[in-house]
Protein backbone atom coordinates (compact mmCIF):
# COMPACT_ATOMS: atom_id res chain seq x y z
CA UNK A 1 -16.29 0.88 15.64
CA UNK A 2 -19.21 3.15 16.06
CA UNK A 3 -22.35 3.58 14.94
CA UNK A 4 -22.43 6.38 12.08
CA UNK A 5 -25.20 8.03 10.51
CA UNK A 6 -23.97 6.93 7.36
CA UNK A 7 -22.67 3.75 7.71
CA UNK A 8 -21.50 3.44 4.13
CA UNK A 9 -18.95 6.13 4.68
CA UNK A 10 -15.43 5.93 6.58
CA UNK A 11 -17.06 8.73 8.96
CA UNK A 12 -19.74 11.06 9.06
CA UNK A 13 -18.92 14.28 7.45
CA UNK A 14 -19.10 16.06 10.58
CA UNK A 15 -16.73 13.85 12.78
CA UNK A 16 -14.09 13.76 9.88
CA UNK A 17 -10.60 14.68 11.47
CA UNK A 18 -9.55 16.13 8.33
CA UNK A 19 -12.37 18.69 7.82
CA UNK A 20 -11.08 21.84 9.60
CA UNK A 21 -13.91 24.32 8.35
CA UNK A 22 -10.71 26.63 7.74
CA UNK A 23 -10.79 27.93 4.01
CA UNK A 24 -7.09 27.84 2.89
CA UNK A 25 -5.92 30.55 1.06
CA UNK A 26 -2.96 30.50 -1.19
CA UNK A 27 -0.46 28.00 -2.62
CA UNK A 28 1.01 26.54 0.22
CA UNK A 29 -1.59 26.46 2.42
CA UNK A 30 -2.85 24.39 -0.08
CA UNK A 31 -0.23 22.16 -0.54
CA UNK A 32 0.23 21.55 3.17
CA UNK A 33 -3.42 21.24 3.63
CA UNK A 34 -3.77 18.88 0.86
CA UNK A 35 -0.85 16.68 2.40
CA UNK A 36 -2.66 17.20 5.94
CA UNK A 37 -5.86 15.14 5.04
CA UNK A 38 -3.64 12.66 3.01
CA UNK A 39 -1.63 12.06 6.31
CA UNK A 40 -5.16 12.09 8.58
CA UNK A 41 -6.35 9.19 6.06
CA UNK A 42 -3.35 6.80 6.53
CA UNK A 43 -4.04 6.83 10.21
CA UNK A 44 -8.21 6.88 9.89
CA UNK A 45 -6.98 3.62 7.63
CA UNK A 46 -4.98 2.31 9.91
CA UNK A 47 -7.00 2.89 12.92
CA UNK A 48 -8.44 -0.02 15.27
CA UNK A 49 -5.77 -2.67 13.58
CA UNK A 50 -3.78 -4.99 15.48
CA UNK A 51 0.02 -5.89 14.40
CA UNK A 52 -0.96 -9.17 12.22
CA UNK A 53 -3.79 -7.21 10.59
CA UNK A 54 -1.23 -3.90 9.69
CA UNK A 55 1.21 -6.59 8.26
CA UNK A 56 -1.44 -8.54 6.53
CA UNK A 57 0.15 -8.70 2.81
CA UNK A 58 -2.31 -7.77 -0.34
CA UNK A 59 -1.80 -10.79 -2.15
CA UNK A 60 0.99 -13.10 -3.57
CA UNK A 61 3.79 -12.00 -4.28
CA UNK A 62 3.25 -8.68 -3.09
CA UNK A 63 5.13 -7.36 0.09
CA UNK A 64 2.29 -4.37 0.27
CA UNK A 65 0.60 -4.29 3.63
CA UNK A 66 -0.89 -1.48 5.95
CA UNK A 67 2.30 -1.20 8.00
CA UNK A 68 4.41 -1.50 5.08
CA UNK A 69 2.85 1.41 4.04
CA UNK A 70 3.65 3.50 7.17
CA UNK A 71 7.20 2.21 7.09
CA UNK A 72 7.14 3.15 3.28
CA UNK A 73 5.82 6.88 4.14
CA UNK A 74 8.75 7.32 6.90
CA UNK A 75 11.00 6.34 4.57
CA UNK A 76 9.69 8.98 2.00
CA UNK A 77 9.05 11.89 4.50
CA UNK A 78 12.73 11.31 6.46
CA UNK A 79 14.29 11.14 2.70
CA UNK A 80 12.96 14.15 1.22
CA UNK A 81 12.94 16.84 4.18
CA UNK A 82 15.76 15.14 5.98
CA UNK A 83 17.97 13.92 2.91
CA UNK A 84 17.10 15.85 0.10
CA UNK A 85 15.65 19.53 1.08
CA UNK A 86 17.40 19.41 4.73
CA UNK A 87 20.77 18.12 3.40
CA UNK A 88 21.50 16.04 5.80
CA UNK A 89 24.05 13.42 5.48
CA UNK A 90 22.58 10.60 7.39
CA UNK A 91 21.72 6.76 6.44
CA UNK A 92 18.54 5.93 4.99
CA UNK A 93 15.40 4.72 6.78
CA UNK A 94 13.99 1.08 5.96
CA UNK A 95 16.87 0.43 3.66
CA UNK A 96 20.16 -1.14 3.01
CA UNK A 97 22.18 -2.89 0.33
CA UNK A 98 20.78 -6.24 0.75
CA UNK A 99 17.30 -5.36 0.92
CA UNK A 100 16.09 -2.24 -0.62
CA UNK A 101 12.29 -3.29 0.16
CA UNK A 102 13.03 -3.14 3.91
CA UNK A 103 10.40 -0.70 4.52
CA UNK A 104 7.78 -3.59 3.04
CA UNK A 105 10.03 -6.77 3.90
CA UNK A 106 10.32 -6.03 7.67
CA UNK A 107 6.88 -4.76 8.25
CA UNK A 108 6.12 -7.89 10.35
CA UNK A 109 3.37 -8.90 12.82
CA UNK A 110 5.14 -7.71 15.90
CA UNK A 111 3.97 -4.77 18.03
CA UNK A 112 7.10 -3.43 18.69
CA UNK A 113 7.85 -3.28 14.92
CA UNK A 114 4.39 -1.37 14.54
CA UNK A 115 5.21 1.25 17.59
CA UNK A 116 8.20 1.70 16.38
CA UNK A 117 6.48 2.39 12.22
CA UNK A 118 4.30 4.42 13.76
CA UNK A 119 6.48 6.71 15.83
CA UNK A 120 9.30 7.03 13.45
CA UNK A 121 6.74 8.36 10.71
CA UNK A 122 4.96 10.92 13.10
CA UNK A 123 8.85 11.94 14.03
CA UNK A 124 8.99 12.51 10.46
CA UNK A 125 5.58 14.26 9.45
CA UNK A 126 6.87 16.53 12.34
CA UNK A 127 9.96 17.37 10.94
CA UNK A 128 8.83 18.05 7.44
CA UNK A 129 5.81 20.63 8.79
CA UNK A 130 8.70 22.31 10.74
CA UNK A 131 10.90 22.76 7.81
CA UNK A 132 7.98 23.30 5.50
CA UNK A 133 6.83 26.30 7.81
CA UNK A 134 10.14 27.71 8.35
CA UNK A 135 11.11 27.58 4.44
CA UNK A 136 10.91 31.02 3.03
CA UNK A 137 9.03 30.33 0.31
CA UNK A 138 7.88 27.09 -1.97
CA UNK A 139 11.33 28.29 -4.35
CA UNK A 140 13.82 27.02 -1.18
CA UNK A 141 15.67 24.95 -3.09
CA UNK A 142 18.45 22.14 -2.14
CA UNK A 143 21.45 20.45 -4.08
CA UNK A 144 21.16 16.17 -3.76
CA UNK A 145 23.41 13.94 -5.59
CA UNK A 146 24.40 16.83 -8.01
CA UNK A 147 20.59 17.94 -8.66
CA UNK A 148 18.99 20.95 -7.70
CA UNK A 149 15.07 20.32 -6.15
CA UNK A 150 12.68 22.92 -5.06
CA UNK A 151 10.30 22.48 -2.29
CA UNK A 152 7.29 23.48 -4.62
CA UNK A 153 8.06 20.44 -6.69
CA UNK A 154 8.79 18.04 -3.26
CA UNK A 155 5.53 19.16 -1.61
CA UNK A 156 3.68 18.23 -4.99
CA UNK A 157 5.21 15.06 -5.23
CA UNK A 158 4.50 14.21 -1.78
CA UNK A 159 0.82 14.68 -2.20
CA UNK A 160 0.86 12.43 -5.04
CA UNK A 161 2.93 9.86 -2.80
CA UNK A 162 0.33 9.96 -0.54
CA UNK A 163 -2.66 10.10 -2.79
CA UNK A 164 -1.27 6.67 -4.25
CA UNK A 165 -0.41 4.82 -0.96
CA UNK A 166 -3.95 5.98 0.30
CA UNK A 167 -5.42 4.12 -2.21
CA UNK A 168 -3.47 1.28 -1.84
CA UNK A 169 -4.88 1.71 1.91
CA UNK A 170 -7.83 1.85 1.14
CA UNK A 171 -8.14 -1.63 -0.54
CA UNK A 172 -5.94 -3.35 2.25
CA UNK A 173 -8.29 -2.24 4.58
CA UNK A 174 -11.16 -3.49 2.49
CA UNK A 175 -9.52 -6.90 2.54
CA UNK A 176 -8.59 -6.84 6.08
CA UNK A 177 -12.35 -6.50 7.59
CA UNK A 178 -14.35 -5.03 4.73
CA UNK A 179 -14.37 -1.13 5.69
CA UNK A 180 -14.57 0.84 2.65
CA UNK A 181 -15.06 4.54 2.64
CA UNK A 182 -13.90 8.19 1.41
């Protein structure tokens, strides 16, 4: 870790990745903006971690760790711009009839299961800002299980997915080596 300037804070203002200095204009630039930073602050949370600490559990009996997290968040992103809005017919990340906690239950201490967390949720945060910039507007809609969703109300809920799970992060990563921070 380096020395900041203000050492009480995750990063100094003017190093913070998800500071652009671009004013955004409009509802989705907003929305995808908003989701932007939230992304940026999973990995600034993640960041300098080895495999045992990412799979480091909260406490008993909770499955909740850092990876478990990122797991979690693939699973979310790949289900709602894959599945849901992309209507795609394919299996389900992290999941399956015995254990629908798999994104949690297997995030072990192994670095191949953290590579592989890691690169199957950037896969996915790639895909949904493709489809979320080729959508014609935040009223695309798509039919899942019988109901109708609109990507308005999917981008809104995946901010507040985020928003959550960062602050989950947030207090992992206070347990994990005492690094607090905005």
């Amino acid at each position: 870790m380096t020395e900041r300037r203000l050492p009480d804070m995750w990063v100094d203002p003017e190093d913070d990745p998800r500071e652009t200095g671009i004013e955004t204009v409009g509802e989705k630039a907003t929305l995808v903006d908003y989701l932007r930073r939230y992304r940026l602050t999973l990995e600034m949370k993640c960041e300098g971690l080895d495999a045992e600490q990412l799979a480091r559990r909260s406490v008993p009996p909770s499955t909740m760790s850092l990876l478990g997290l990122v797991r979690h968040l693939a699973k979310v992103e790949h289900t709602w711009f894959r599945r849901v809005m992309g209507e795609e017919n394919i299996p389900r990340l992290y999941w399956s009839e015995d254990d629908r906690d798999l994104d949690f239950n297997g995030a072990v201490a192994d670095p191949v299961v953290v590579a592989d967390a890691w690169a199957t949720w950037r896969r996915e945060v790639a895909h949904a800002e493709t489809y979320v910039e080729a959508a014609p507007s935040l009223d695309a809609t798509a039919v899942h299980a019988g109901e109708t969703y609109v990507l308005r109300d999917v981008l809104v809920h995946m901010v507040e997915e985020y928003a959550r799970h960062v602050g989950h992060a947030d207090l992992l990563r206070e347990c994990i080596d005492g690094r607090t921070g905005q």
